[in-house]
Protein backbone atom coordinates (compact mmCIF):
# COMPACT_ATOMS: atom_id res chain seq x y z
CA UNK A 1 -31.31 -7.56 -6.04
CA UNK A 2 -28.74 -7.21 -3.34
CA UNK A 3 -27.45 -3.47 -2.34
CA UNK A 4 -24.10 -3.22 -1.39
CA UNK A 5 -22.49 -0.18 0.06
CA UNK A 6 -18.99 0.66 -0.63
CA UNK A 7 -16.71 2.90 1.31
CA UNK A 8 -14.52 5.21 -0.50
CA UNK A 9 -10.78 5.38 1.66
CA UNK A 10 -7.33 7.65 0.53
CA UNK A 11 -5.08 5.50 2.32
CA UNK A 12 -1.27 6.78 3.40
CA UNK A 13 -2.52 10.74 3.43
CA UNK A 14 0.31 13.11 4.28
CA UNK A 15 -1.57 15.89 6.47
CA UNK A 16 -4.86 14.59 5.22
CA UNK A 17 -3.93 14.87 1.49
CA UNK A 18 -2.96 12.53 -1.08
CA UNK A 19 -2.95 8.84 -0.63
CA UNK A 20 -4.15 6.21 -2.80
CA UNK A 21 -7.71 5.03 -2.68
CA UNK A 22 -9.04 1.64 -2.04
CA UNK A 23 -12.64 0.71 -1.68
CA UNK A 24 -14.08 -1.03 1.72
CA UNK A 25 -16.81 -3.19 2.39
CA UNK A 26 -17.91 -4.05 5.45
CA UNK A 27 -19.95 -7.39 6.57
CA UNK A 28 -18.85 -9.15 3.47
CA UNK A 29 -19.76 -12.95 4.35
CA UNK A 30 -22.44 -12.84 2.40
CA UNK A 31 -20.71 -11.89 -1.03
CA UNK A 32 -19.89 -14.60 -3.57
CA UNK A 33 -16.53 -14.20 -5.39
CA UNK A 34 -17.67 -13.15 -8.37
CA UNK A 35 -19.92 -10.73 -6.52
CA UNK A 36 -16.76 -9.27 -4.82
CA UNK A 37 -15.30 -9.07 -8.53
CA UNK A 38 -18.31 -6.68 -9.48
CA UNK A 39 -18.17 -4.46 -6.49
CA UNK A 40 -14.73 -3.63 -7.13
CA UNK A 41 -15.01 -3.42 -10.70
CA UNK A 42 -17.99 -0.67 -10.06
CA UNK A 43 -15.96 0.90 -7.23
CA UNK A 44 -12.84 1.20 -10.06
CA UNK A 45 -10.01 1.36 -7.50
CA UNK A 46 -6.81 -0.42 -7.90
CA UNK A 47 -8.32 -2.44 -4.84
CA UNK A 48 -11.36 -2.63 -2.72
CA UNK A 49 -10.81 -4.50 0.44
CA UNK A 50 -13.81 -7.22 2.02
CA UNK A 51 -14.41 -7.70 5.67
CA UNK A 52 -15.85 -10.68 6.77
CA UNK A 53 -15.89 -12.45 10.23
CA UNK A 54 -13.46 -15.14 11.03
CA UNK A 55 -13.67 -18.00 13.77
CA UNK A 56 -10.28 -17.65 15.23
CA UNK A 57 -9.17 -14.00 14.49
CA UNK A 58 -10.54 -10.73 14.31
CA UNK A 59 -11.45 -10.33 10.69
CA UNK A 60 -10.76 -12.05 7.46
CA UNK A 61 -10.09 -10.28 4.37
CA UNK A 62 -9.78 -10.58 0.99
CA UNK A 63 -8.62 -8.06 -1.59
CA UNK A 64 -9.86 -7.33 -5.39
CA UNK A 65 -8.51 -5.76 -7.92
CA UNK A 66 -10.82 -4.98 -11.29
CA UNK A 67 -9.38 -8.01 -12.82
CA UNK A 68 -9.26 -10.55 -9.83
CA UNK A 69 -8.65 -11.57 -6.05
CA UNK A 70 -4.98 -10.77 -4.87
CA UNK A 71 -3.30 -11.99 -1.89
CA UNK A 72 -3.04 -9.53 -0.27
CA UNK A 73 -3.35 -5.09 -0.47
CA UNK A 74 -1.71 -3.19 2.41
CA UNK A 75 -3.08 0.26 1.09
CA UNK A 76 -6.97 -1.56 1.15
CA UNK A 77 -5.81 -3.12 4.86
CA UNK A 78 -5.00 -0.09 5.70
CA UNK A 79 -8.24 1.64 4.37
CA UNK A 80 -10.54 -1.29 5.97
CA UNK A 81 -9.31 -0.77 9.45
CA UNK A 82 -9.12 3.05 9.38
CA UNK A 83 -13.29 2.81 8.36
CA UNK A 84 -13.39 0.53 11.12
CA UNK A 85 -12.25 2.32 13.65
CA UNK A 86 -13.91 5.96 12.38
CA UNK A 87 -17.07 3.62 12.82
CA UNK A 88 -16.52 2.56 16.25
CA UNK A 89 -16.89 -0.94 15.14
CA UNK A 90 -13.10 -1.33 16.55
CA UNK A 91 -11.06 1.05 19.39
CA UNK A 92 -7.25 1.67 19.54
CA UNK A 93 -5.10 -1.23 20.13
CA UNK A 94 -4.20 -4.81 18.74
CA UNK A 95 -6.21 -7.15 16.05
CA UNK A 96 -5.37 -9.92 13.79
CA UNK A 97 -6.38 -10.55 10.37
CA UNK A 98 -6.57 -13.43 8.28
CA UNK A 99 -5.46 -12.88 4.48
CA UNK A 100 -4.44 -15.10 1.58
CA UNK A 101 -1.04 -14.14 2.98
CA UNK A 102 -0.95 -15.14 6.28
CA UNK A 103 -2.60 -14.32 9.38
CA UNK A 104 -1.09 -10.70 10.42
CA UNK A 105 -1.44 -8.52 13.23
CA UNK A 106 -2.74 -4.32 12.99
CA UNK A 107 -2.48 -2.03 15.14
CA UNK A 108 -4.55 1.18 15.54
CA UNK A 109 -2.75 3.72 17.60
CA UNK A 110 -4.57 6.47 19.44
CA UNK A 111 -4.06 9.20 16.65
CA UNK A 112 -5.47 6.97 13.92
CA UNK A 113 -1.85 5.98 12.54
CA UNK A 114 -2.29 2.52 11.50
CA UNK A 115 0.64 0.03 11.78
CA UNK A 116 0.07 -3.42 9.84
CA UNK A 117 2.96 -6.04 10.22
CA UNK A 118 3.76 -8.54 6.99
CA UNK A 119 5.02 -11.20 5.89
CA UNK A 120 8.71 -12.32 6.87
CA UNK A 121 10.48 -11.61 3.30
CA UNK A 122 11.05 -13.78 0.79
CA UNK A 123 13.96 -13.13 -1.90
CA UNK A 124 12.93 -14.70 -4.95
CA UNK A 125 15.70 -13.69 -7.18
CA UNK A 126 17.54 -10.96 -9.07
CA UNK A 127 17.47 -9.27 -12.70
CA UNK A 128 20.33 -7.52 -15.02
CA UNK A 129 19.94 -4.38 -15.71
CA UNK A 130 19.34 -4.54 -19.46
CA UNK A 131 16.66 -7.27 -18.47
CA UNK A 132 14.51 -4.04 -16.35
CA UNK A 133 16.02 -1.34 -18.54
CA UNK A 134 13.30 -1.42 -21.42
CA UNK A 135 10.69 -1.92 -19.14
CA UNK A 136 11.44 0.96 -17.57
CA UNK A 137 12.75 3.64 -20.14
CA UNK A 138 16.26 4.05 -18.31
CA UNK A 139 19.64 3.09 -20.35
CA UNK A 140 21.31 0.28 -18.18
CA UNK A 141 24.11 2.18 -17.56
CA UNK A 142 22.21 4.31 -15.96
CA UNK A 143 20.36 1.81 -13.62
CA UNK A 144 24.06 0.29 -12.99
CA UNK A 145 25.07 3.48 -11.64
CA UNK A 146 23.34 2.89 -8.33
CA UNK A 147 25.57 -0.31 -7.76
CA UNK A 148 22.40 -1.77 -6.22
CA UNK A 149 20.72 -4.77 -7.17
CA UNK A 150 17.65 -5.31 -8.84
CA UNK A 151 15.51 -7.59 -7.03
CA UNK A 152 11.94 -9.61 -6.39
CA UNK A 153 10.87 -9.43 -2.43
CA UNK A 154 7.66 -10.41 -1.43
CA UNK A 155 6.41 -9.47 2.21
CA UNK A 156 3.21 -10.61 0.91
CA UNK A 157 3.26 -10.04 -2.57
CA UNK A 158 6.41 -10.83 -5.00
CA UNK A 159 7.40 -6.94 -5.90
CA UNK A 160 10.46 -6.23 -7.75
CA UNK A 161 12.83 -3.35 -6.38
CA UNK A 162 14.51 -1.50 -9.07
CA UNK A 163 16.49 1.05 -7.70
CA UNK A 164 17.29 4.53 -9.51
CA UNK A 165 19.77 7.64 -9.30
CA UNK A 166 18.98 10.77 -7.85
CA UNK A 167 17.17 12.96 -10.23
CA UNK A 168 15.93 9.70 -12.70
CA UNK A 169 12.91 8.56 -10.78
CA UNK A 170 10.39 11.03 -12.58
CA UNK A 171 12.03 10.21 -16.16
CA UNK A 172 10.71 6.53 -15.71
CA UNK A 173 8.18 5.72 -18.57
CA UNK A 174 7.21 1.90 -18.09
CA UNK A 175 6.04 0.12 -21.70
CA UNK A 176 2.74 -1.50 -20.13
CA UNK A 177 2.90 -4.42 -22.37
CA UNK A 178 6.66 -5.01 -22.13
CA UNK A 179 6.24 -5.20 -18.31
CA UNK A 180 2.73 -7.33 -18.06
CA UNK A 181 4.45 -9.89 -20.01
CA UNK A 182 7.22 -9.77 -18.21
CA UNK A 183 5.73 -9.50 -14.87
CA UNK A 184 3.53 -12.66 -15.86
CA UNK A 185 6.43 -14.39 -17.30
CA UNK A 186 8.61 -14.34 -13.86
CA UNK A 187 5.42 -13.88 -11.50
CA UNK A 188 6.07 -10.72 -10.20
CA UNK A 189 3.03 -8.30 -8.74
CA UNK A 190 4.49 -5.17 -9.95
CA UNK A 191 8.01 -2.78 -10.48
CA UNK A 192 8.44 -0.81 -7.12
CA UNK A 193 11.52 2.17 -8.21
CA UNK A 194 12.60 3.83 -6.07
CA UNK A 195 15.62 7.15 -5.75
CA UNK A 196 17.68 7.68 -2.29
CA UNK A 197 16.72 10.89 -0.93
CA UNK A 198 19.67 13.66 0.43
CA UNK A 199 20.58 13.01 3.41
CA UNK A 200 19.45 16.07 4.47
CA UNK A 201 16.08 15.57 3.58
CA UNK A 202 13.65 13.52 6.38
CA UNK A 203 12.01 11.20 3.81
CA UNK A 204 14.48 8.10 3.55
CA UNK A 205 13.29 7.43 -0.69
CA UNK A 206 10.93 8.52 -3.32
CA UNK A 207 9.20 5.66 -4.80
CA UNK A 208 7.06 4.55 -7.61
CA UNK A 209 4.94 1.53 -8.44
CA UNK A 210 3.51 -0.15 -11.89
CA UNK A 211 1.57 -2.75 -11.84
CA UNK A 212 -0.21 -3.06 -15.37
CA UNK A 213 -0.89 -7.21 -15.72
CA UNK A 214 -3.27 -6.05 -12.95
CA UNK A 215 -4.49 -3.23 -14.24
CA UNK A 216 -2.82 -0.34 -12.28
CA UNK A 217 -0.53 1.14 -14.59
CA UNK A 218 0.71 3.45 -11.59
CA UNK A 219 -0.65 3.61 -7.87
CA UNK A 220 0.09 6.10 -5.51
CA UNK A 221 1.22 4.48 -2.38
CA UNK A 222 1.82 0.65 -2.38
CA UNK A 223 1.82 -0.65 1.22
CA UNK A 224 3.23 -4.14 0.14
CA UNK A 225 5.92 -3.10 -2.03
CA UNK A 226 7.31 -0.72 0.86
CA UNK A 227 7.60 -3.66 3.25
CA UNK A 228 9.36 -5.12 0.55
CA UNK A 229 12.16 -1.60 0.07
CA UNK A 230 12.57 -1.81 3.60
CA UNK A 231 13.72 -4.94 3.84
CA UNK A 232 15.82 -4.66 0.64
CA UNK A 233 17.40 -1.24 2.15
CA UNK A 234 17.91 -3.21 5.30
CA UNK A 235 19.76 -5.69 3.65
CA UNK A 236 22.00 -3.54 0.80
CA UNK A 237 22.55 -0.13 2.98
CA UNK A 238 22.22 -1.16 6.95
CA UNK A 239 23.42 -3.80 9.58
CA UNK A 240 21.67 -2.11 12.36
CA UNK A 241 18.75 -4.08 14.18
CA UNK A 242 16.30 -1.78 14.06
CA UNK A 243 14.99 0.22 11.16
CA UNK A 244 12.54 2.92 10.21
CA UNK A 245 12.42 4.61 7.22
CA UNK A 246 9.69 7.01 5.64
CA UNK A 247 8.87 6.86 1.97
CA UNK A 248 7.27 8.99 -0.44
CA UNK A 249 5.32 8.24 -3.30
CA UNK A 250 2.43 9.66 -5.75
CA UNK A 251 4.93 12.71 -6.48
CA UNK A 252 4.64 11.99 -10.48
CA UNK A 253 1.01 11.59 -10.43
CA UNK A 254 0.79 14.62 -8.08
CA UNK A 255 -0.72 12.76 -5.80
CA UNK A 256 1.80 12.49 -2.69
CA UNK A 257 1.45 9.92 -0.20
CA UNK A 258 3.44 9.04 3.16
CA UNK A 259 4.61 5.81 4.25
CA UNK A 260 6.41 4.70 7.30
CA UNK A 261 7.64 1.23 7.37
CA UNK A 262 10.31 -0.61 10.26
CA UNK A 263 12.41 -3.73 9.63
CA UNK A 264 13.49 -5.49 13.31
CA UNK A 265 15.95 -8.19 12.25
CA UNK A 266 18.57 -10.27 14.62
CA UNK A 267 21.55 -12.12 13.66
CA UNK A 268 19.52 -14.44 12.64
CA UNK A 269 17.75 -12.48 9.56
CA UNK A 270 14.83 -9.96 9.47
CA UNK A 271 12.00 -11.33 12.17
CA UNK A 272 9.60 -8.70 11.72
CA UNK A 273 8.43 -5.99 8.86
CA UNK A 274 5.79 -3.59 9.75
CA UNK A 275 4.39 -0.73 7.49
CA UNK A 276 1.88 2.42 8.81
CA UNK A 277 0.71 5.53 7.52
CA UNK A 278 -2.85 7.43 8.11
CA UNK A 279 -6.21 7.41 6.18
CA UNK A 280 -9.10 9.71 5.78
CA UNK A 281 -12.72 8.76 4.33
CA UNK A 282 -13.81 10.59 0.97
CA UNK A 283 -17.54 8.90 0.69
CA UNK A 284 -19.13 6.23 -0.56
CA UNK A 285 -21.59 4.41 -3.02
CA UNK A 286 -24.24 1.91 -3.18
CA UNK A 287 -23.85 -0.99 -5.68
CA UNK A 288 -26.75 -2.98 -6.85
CA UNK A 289 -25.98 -6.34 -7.62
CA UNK A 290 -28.29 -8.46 -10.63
């Protein structure tokens, strides 16, 4: 019987509150798939992260959910290298990681704030909005309002971007079994909607995420899906070359999380997406596998 401890992580706190939890296990090499697939089934987050060691970068990882192995997590990233660093296995500064994504680089500054960078974007299409609007509970009328388009971006995973009015984003009530099928249908991750803050206010959107064909049917803070925003805002709303924006999520599940996230882009296109937050260690378990 092999014991297996787990590390529990709320990843993108807001003043050490909040945040969506992933699980972490460190010194993975040894795990089989379908071992991994247990661990994060007993650990029952949306995603437990597994570090192993890697020949040519820093660390490989791999991500499961409690159904199956994703490409890629940025909350669980974001949670592995924060327990990393509390644990003085790593110091501030630059690493690379290898993921079913890509190889991408993370950056621990001296406060803890962890930048990870992603995957250039893709754009893998758009959707009406009567297509999204019974997924989402929102007349297409009102989703037309925004004049913005409704569409898939993957910076590592394909995520679509639905965006909302002001005032609409806590009225969304997602059919789970409309949107899996969908979502398996067009092979899309999950529905990232999302509402324009004031312009007064210092937060640039509030955001939500469903992702039910993988058995989340809300998260808290979705690291992937807010590389993907910013590089849809960057694209509908700015032609500057350098953008930061700072995105809330978790309000509706009163669970609020922060998450920064920069787009650097030429004339050329977008040539780099990065996404950071902070993340603070809330225990851990031991897992005996059979």
């Amino acid at each position: 019987m092999k014991e297996v401890e787990a590390f529990w992580v709320n990843s993108f706190t807001q003043n050490g509150t909040g945040g969506n939890p992933a699980g972490v296990v460190l010194h993975a090499d040894h795990l089989s798939n379908d071992e991994r697939l247990q661990i994060a089934q007993a650990v029952g987050y949306s995603e437990t992260a597994f570090v192993s060691r890697d020949d040519e970068v820093d660390f490989a990882l791999a991500f499961f959910t409690v159904t199956g192995e994703v490409d890629f997590c940025g909350h669980a990233t974001l949670a592995a290298f924060s327990t990393m660093y509390q644990a003085g296995i790593i110091t501030e500064g630059s690493y690379r990681q290898r993921t079913k994504a890509g190889i991408l680089a993370v950056t621990i500054e001296a406060n803890g704030h962890i930048v990870m960078e992603q995957k250039l974007p893709e754009y893998r299409g758009a959707f009406s909005y009567e297509q999204i609007s019974a997924l989402i509970g929102l007349d297409s009328i009102i989703l037309e309002s925004t004049q913005l388009p409704i569409e898939v971006i993957s910076t590592g995973l394909a995520d679509m971007i639905v965006p909302v009015p002001y005032g609409y984003l806590d009225s969304i009530q997602v059919n789970q079994n409309l949107t899996s099928d969908f979502c398996k249908k067009y092979d899309v991750v999950s529905i990232h909607a999302f509402e324009l803050s004031d312009q007064t206010s210092m937060l640039t959107a509030s955001c939500r995420n469903f992702a039910p064909l993988f058995g989340i049917p809300e998260e808290s803070a979705t690291g992937s899906a807010s590389g993907a925003l910013a590089c849809y805002l960057s694209k509908h709303l700015s032609r500057t070359h350098l953008n930061n924006f700072t995105f809330e999520q978790g309000r509706a599940m009163e669970c609020v999380s922060k998450i920064t996230a920069s787009v650097e882009s030429s004339e050329l296109g977008i040539t780099k997406v990065s996404v950071g937050g902070f993340a603070h260690n809330v225990g851990r378990q031991t897992i005996h596998l059979q």
